[in-house]
Structures are given as structure tokens and as C-alpha cells.
PDB file of N, CA and C in Angstrom:
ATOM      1  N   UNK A   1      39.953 -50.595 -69.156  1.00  0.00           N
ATOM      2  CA  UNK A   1      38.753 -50.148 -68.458  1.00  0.00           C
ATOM      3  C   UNK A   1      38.635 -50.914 -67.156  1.00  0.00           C
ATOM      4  N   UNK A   2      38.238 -50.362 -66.403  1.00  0.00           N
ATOM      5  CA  UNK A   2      37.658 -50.699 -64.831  1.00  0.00           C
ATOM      6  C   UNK A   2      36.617 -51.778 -64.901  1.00  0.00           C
ATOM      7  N   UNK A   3      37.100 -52.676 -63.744  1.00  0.00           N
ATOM      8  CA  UNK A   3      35.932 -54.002 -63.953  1.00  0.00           C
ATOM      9  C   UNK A   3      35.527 -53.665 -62.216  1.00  0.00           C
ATOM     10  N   UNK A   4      34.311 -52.790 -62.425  1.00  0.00           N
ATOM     11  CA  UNK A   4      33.582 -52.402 -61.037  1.00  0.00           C
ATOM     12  C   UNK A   4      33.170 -53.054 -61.053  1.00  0.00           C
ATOM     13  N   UNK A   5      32.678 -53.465 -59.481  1.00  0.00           N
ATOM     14  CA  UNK A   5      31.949 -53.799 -58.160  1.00  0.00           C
ATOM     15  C   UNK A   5      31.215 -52.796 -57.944  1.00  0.00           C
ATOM     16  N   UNK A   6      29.077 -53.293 -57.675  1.00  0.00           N
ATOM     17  CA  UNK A   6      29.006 -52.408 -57.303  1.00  0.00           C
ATOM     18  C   UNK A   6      28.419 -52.393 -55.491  1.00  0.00           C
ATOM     19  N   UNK A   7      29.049 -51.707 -55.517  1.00  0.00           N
ATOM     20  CA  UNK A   7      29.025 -51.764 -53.531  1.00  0.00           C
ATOM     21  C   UNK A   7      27.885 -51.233 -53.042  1.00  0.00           C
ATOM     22  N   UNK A   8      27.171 -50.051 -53.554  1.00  0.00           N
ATOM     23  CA  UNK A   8      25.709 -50.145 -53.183  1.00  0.00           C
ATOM     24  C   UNK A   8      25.077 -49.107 -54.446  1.00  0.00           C
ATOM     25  N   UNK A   9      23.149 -49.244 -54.281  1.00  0.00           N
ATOM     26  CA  UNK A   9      22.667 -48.669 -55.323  1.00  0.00           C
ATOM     27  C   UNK A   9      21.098 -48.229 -54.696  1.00  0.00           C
ATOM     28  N   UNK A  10      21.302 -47.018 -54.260  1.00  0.00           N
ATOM     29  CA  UNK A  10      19.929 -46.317 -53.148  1.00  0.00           C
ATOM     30  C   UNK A  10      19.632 -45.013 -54.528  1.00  0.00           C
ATOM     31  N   UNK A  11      17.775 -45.583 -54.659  1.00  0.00           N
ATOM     32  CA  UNK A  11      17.676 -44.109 -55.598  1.00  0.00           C
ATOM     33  C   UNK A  11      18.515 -43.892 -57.098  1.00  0.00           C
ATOM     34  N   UNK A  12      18.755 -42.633 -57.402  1.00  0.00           N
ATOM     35  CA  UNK A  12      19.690 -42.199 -58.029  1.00  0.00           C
ATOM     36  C   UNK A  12      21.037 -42.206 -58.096  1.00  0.00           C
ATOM     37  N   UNK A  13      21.557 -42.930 -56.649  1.00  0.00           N
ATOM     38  CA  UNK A  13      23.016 -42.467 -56.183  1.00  0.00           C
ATOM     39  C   UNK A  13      23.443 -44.478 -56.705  1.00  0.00           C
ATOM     40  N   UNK A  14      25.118 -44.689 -57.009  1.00  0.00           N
ATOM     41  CA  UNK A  14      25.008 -45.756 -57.303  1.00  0.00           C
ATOM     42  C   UNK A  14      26.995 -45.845 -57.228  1.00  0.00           C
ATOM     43  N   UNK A  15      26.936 -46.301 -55.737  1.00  0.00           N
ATOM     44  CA  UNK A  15      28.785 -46.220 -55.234  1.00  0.00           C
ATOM     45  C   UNK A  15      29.418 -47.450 -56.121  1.00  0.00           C
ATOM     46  N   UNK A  16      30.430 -47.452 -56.626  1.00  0.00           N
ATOM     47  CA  UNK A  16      30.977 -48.575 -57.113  1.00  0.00           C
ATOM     48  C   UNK A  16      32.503 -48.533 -56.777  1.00  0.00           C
ATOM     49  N   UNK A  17      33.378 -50.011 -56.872  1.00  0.00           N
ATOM     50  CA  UNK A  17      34.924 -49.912 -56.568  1.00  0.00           C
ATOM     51  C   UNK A  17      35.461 -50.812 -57.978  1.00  0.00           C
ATOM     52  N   UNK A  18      36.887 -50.152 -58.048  1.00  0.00           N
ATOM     53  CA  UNK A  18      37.784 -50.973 -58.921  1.00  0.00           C
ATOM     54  C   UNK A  18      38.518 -51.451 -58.153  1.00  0.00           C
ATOM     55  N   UNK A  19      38.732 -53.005 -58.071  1.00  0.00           N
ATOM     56  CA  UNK A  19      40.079 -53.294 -57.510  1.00  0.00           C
ATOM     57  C   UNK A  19      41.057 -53.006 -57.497  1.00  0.00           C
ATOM     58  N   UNK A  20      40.964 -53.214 -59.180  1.00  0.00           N
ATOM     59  CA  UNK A  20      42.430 -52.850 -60.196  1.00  0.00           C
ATOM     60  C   UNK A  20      43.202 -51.233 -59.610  1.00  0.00           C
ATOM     61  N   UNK A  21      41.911 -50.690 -59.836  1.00  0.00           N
ATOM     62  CA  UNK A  21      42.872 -48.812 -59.983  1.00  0.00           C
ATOM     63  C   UNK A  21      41.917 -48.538 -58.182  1.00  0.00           C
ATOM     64  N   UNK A  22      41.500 -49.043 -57.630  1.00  0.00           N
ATOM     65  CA  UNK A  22      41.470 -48.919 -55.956  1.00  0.00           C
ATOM     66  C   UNK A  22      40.852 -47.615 -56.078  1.00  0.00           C
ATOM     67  N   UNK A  23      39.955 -47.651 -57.103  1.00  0.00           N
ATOM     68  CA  UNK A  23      39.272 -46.152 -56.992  1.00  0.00           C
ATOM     69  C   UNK A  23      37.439 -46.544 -56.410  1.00  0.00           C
ATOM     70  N   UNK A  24      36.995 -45.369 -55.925  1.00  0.00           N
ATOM     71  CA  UNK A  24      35.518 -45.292 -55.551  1.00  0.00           C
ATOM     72  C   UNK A  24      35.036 -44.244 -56.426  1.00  0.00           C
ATOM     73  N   UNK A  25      33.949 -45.048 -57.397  1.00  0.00           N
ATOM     74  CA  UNK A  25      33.282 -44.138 -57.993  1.00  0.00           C
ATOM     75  C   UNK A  25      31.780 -43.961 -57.461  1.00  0.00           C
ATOM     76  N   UNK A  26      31.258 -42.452 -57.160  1.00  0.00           N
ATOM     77  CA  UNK A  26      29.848 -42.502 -56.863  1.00  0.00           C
ATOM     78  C   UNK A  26      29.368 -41.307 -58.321  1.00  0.00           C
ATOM     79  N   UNK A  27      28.758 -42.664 -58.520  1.00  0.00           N
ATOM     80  CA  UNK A  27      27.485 -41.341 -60.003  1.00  0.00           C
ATOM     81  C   UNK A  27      25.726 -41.068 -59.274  1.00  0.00           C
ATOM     82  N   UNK A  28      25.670 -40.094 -59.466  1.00  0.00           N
ATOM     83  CA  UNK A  28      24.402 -39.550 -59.467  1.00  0.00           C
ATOM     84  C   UNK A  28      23.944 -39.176 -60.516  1.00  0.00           C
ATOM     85  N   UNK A  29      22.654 -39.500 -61.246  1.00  0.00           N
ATOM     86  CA  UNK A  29      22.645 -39.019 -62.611  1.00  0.00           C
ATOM     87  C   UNK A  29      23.209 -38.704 -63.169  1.00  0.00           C
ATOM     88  N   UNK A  30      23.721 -37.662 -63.694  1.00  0.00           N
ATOM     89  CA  UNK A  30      25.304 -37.690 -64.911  1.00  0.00           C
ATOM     90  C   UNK A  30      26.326 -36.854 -64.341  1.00  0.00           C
ATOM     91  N   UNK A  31      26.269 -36.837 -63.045  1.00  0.00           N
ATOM     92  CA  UNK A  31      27.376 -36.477 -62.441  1.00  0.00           C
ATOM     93  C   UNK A  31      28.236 -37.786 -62.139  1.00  0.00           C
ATOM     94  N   UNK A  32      29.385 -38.057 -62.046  1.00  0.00           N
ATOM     95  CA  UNK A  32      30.382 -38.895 -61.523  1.00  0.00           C
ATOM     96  C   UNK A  32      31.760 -38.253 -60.524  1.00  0.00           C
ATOM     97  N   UNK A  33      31.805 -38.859 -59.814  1.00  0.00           N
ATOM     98  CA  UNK A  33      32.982 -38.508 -58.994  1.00  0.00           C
ATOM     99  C   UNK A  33      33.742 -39.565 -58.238  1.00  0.00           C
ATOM    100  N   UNK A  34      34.955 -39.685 -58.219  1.00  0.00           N
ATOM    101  CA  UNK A  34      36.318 -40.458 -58.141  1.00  0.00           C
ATOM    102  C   UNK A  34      37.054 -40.491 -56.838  1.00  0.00           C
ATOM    103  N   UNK A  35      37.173 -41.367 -56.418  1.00  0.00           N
ATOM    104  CA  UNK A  35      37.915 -41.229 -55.314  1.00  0.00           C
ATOM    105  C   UNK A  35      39.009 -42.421 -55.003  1.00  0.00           C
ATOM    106  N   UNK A  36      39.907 -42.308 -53.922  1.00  0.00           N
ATOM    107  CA  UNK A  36      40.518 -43.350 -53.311  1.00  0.00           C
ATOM    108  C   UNK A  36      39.749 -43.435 -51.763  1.00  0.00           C
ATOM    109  N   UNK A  37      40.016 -44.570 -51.772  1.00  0.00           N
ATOM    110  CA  UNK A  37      39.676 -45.354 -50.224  1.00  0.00           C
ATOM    111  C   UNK A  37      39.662 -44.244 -49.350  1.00  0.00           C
ATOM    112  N   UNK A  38      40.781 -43.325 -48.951  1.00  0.00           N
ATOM    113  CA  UNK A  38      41.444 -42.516 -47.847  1.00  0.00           C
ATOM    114  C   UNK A  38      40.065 -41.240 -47.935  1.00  0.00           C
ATOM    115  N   UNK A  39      39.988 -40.745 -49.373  1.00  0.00           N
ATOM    116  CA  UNK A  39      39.259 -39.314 -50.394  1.00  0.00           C
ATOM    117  C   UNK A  39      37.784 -39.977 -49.600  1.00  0.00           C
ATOM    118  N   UNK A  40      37.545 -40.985 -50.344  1.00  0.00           N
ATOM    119  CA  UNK A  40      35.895 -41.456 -50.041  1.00  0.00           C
ATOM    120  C   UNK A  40      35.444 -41.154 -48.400  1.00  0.00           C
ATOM    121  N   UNK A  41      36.469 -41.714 -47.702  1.00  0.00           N
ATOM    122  CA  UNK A  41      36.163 -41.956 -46.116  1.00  0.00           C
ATOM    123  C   UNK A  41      35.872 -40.390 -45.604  1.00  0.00           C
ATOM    124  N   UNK A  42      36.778 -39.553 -46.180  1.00  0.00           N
ATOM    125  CA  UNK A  42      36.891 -38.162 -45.475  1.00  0.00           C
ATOM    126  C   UNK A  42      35.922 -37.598 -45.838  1.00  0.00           C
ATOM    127  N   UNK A  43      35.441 -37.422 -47.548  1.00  0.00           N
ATOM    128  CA  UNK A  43      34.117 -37.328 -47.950  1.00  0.00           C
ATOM    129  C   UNK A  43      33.331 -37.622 -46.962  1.00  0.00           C
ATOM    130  N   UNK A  44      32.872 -39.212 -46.788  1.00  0.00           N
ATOM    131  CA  UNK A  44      31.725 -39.297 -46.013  1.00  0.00           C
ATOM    132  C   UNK A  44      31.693 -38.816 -45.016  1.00  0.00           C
ATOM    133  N   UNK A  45      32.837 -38.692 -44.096  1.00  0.00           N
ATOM    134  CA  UNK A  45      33.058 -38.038 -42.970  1.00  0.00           C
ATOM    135  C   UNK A  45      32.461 -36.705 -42.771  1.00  0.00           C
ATOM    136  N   UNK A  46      32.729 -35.880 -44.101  1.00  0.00           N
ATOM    137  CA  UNK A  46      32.501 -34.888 -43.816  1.00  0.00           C
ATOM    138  C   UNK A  46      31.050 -34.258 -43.664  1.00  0.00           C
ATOM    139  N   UNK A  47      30.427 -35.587 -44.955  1.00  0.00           N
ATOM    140  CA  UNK A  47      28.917 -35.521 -44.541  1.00  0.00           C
ATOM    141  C   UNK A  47      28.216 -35.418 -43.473  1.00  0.00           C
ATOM    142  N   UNK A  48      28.971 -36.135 -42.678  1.00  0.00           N
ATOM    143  CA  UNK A  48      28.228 -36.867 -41.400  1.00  0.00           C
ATOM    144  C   UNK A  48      28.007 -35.404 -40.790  1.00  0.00           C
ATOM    145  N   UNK A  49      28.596 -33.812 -40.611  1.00  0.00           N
ATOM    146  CA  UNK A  49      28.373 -33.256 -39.444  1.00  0.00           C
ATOM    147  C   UNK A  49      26.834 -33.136 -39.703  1.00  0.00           C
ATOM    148  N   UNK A  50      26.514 -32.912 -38.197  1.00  0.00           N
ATOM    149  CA  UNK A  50      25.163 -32.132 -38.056  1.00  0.00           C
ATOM    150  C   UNK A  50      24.963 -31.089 -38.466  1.00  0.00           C
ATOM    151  N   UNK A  51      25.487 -30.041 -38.173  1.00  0.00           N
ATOM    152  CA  UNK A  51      25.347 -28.705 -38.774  1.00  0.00           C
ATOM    153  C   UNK A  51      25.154 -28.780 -40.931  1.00  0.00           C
ATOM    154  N   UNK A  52      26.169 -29.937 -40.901  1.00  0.00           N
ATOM    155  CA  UNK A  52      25.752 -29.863 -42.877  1.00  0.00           C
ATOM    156  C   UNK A  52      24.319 -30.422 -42.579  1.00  0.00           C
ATOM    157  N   UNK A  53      24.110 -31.403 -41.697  1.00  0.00           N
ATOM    158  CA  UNK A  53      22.579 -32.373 -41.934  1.00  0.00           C
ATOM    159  C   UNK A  53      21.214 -31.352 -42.523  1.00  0.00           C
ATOM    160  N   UNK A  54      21.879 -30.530 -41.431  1.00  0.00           N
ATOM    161  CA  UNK A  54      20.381 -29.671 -41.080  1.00  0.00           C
ATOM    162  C   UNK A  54      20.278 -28.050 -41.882  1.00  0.00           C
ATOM    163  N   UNK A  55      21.283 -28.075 -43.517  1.00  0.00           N
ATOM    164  CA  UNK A  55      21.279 -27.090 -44.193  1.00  0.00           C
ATOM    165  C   UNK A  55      20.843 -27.026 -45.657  1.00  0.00           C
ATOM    166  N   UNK A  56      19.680 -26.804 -45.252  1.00  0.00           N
ATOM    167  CA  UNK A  56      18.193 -27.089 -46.389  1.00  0.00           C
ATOM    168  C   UNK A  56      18.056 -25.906 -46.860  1.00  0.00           C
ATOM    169  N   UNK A  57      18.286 -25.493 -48.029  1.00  0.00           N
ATOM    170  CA  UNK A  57      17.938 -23.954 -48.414  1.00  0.00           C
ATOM    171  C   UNK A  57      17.325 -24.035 -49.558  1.00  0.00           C
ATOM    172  N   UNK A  58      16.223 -23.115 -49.383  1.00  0.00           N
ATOM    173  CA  UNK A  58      14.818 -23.304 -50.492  1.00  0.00           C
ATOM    174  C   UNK A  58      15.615 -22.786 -52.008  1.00  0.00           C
ATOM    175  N   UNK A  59      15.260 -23.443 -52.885  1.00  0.00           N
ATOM    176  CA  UNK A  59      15.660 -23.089 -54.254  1.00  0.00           C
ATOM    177  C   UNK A  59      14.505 -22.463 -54.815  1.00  0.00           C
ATOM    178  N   UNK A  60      14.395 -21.465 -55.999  1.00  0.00           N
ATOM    179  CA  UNK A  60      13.996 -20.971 -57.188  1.00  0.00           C
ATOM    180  C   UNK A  60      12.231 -21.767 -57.349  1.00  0.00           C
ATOM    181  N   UNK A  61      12.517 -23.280 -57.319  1.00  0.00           N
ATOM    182  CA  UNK A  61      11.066 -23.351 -57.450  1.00  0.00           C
ATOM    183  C   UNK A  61      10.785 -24.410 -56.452  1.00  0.00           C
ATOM    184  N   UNK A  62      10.889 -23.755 -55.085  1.00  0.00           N
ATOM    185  CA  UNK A  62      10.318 -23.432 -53.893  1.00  0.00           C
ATOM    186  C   UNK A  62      11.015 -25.186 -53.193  1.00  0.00           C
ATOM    187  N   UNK A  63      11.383 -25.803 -54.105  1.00  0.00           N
ATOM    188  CA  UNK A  63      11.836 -27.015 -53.164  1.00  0.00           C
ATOM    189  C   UNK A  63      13.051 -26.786 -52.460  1.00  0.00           C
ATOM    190  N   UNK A  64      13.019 -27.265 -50.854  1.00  0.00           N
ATOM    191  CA  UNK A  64      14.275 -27.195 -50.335  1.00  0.00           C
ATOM    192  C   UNK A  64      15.365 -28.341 -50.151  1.00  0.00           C
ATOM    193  N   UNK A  65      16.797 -27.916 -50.542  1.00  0.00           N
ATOM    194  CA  UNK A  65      17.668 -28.884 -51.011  1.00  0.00           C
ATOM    195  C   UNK A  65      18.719 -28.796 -50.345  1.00  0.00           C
ATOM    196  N   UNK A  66      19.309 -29.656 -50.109  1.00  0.00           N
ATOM    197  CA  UNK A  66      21.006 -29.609 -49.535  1.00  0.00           C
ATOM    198  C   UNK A  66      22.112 -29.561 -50.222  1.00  0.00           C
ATOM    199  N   UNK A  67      22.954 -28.740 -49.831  1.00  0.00           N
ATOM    200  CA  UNK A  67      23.747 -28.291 -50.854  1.00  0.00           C
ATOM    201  C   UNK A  67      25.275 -29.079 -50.652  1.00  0.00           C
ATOM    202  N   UNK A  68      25.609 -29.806 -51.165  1.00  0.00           N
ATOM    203  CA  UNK A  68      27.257 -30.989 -51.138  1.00  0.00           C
ATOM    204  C   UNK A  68      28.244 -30.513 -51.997  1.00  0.00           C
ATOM    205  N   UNK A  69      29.120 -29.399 -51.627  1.00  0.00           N
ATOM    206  CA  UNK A  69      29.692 -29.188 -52.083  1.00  0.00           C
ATOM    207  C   UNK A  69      30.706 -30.074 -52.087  1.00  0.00           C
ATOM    208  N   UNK A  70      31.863 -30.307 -53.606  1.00  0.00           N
ATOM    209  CA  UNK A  70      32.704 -31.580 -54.129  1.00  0.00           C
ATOM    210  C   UNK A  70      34.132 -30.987 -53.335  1.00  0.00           C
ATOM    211  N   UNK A  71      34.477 -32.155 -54.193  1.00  0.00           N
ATOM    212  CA  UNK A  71      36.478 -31.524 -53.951  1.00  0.00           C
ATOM    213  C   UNK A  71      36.603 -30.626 -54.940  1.00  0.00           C
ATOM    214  N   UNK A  72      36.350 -30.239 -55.850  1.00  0.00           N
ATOM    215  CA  UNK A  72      35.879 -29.408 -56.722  1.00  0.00           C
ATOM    216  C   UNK A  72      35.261 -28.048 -56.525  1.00  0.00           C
ATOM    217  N   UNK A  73      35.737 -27.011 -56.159  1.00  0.00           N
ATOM    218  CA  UNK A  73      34.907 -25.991 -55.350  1.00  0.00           C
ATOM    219  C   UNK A  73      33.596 -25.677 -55.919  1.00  0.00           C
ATOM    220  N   UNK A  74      34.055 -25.516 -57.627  1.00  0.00           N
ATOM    221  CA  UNK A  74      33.268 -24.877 -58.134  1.00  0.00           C
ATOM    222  C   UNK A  74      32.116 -25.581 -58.746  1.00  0.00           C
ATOM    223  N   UNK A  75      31.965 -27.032 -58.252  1.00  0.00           N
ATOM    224  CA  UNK A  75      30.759 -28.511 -58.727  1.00  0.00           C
ATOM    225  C   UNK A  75      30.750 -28.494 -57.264  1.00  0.00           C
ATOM    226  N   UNK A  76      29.315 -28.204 -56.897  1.00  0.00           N
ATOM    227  CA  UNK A  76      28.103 -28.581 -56.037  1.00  0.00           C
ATOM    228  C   UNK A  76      27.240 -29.689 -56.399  1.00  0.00           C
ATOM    229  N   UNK A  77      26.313 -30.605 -55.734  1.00  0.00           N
ATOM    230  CA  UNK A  77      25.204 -31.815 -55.731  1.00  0.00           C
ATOM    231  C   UNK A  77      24.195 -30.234 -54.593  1.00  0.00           C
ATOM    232  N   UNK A  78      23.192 -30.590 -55.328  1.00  0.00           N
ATOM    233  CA  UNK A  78      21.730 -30.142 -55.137  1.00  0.00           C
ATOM    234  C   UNK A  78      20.936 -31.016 -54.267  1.00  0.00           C
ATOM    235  N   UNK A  79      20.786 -31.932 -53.311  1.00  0.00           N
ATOM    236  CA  UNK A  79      19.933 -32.870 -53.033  1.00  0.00           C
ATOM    237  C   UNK A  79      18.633 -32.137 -52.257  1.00  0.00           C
ATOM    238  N   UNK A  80      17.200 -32.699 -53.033  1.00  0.00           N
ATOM    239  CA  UNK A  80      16.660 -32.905 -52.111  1.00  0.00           C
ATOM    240  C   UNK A  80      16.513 -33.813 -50.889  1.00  0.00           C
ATOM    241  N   UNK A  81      15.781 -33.651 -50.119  1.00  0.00           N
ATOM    242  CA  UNK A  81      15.164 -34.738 -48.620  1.00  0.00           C
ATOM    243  C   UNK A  81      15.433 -36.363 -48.922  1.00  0.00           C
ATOM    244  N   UNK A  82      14.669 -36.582 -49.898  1.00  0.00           N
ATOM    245  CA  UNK A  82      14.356 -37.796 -50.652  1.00  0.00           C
ATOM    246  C   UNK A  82      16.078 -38.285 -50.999  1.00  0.00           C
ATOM    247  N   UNK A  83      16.485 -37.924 -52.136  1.00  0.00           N
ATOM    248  CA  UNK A  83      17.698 -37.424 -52.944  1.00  0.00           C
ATOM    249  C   UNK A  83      18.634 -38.024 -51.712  1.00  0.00           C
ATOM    250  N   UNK A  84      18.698 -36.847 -50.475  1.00  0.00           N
ATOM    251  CA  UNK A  84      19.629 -37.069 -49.463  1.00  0.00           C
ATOM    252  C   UNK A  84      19.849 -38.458 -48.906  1.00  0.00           C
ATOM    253  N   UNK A  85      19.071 -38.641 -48.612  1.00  0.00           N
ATOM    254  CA  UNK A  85      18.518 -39.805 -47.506  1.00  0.00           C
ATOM    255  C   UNK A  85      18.797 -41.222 -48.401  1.00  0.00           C
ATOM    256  N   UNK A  86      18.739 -41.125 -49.774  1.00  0.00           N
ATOM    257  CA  UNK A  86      19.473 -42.584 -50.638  1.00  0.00           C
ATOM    258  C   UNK A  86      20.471 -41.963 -50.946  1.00  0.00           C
ATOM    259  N   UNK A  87      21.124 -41.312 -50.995  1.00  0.00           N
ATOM    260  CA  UNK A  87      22.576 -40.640 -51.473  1.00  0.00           C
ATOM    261  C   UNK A  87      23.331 -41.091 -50.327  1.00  0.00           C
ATOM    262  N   UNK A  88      23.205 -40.580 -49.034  1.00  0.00           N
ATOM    263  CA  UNK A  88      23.839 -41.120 -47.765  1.00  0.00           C
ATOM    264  C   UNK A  88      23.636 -42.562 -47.295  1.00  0.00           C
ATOM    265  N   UNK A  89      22.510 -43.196 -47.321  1.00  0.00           N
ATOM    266  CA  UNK A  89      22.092 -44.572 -47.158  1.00  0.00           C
ATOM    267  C   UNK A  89      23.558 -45.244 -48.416  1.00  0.00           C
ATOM    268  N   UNK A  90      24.013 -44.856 -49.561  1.00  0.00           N
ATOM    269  CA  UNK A  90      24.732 -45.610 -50.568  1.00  0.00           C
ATOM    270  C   UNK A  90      25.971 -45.503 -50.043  1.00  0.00           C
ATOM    271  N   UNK A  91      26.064 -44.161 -49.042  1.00  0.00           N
ATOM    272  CA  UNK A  91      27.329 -44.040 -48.887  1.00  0.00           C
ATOM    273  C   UNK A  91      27.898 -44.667 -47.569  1.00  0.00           C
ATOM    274  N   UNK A  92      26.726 -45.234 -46.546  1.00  0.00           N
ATOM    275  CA  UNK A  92      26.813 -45.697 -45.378  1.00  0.00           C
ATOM    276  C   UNK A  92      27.108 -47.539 -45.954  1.00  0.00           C
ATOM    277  N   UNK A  93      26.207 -47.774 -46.693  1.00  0.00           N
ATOM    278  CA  UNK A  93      26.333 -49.030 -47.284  1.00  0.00           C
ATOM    279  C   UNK A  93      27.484 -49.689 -48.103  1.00  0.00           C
ATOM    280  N   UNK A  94      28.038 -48.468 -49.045  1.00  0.00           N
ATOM    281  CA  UNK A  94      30.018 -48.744 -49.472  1.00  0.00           C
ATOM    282  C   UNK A  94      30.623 -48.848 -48.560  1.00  0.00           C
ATOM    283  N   UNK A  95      30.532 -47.820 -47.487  1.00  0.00           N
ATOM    284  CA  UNK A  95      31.490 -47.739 -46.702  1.00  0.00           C
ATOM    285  C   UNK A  95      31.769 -49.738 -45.721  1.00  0.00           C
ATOM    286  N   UNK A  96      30.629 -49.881 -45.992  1.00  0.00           N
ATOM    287  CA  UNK A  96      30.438 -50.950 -45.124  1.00  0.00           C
ATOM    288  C   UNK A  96      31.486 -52.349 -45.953  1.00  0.00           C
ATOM    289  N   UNK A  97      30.662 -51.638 -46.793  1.00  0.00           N
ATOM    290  CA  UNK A  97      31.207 -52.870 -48.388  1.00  0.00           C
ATOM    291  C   UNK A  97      32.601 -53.425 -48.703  1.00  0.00           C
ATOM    292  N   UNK A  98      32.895 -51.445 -48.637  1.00  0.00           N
ATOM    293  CA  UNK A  98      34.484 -51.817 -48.712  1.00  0.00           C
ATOM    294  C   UNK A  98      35.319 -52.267 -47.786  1.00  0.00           C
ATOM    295  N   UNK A  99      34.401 -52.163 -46.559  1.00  0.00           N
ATOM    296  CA  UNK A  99      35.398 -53.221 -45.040  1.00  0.00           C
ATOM    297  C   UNK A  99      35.586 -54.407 -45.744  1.00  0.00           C
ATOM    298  N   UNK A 100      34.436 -54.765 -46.315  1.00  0.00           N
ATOM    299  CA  UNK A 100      34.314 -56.377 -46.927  1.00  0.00           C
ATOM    300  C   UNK A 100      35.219 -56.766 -47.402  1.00  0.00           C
ATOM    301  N   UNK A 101      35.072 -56.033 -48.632  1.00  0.00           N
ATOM    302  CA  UNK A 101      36.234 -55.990 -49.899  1.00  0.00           C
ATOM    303  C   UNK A 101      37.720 -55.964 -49.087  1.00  0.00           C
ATOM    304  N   UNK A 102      38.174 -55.334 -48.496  1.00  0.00           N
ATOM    305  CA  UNK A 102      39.549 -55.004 -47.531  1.00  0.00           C
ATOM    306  C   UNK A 102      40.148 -56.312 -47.445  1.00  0.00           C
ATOM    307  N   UNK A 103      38.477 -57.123 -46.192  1.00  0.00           N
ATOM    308  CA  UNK A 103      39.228 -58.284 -45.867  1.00  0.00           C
ATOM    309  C   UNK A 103      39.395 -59.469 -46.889  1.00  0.00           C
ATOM    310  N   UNK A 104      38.877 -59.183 -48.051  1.00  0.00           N
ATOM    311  CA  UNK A 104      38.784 -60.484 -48.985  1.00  0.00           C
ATOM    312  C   UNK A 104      40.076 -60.291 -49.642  1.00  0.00           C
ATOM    313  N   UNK A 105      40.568 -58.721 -49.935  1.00  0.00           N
ATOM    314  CA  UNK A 105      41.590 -59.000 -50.911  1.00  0.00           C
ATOM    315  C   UNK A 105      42.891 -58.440 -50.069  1.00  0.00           C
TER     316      UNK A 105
END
């Protein structure tokens, strides 16, 4: 088993690293998802455009959410406003983390 680090913890969202297996795990409530160093960066990257920022589409009972689709076509993340804003804050804050981590090991 993996002896995580956890690199940041905003909200619901909660990024962690293995040294050992050099993986990035981010769980959101009982979702989990896996990455390497290279996977994570492009991920966040991809967050970052503006055009995803600003694509809020009202759901079923009337709250509007952002829709993150995975590497996974067919597993989407739902975020609301709130949701978003510590989901990305965790992911701005690993990213930072793992510079850390880089230079220590």
C-alpha cells in the first residue's frame, strides 16, 4: 500500500502523492482519480482555460454546476461555484507542493 503525502485539502477535494508509485491521487467524496506527475499537470492545465471557467450549466434542481469531464470519457465531476473554487484552490496548492517534493527527493 501507498504511504501518501497529503499535498493539499480545500473543501471536499483532498490531492495526495506516493513517492513510492509517483502517483497523484485527487478524491472528491467517493470519487478517486490517479495520476502521474506529467497526467496531473495536463489535467490542471486543462482546467485552467477560460472558456471551461465560465461553463456553468443549470442542473435538474435548479443549481448551476461545472461540468469536469475525466480521462475517462464516460466519468464526469459535477461542481458547483463553492465545490469549484476548493477543488481548483487543491489543485493550485499540489501543484505547488509537488515543486517541493521534486526538490527534496
Amino acid at each position: 500500500m501507498c504511504n501518501k503525502v497529503t499535498l493539499s485539502k480545500k473543501g471536499a477535494a483532498h490531492i495526495s502523492y506516493c513517492a513510492q508509485c509517483k502517483h497523484i491521487y485527487i478524491w472528491h467524496r467517493n470519487l478517486m482519480l490517479t495520476f502521474s506527475d506529467a497526467q496531473f499537470r495536463s489535467f490542471k492545465k486543462y482546467t485552467e482555460s477560460p472558456d471551461f471557467n465560465e461553463s456553468f450549466y443549470r442542473f435538474p434542481d435548479g443549481e448551476n454546476r461545472l461540468i469536469l469531464h475525466t480521462p475517462n470519457a464516460d466519468i464526469c465531476f459535477a461542481f458547483t461555484e463553492d465545490e469549484w473554487t476548493d477543488f481548483y484552490a487543491a489543485m493550485e496548492e499540489a501543484e505547488y507542493m509537488c515543486g517541493v517534493y521534486r526538490l527534496i527527493y
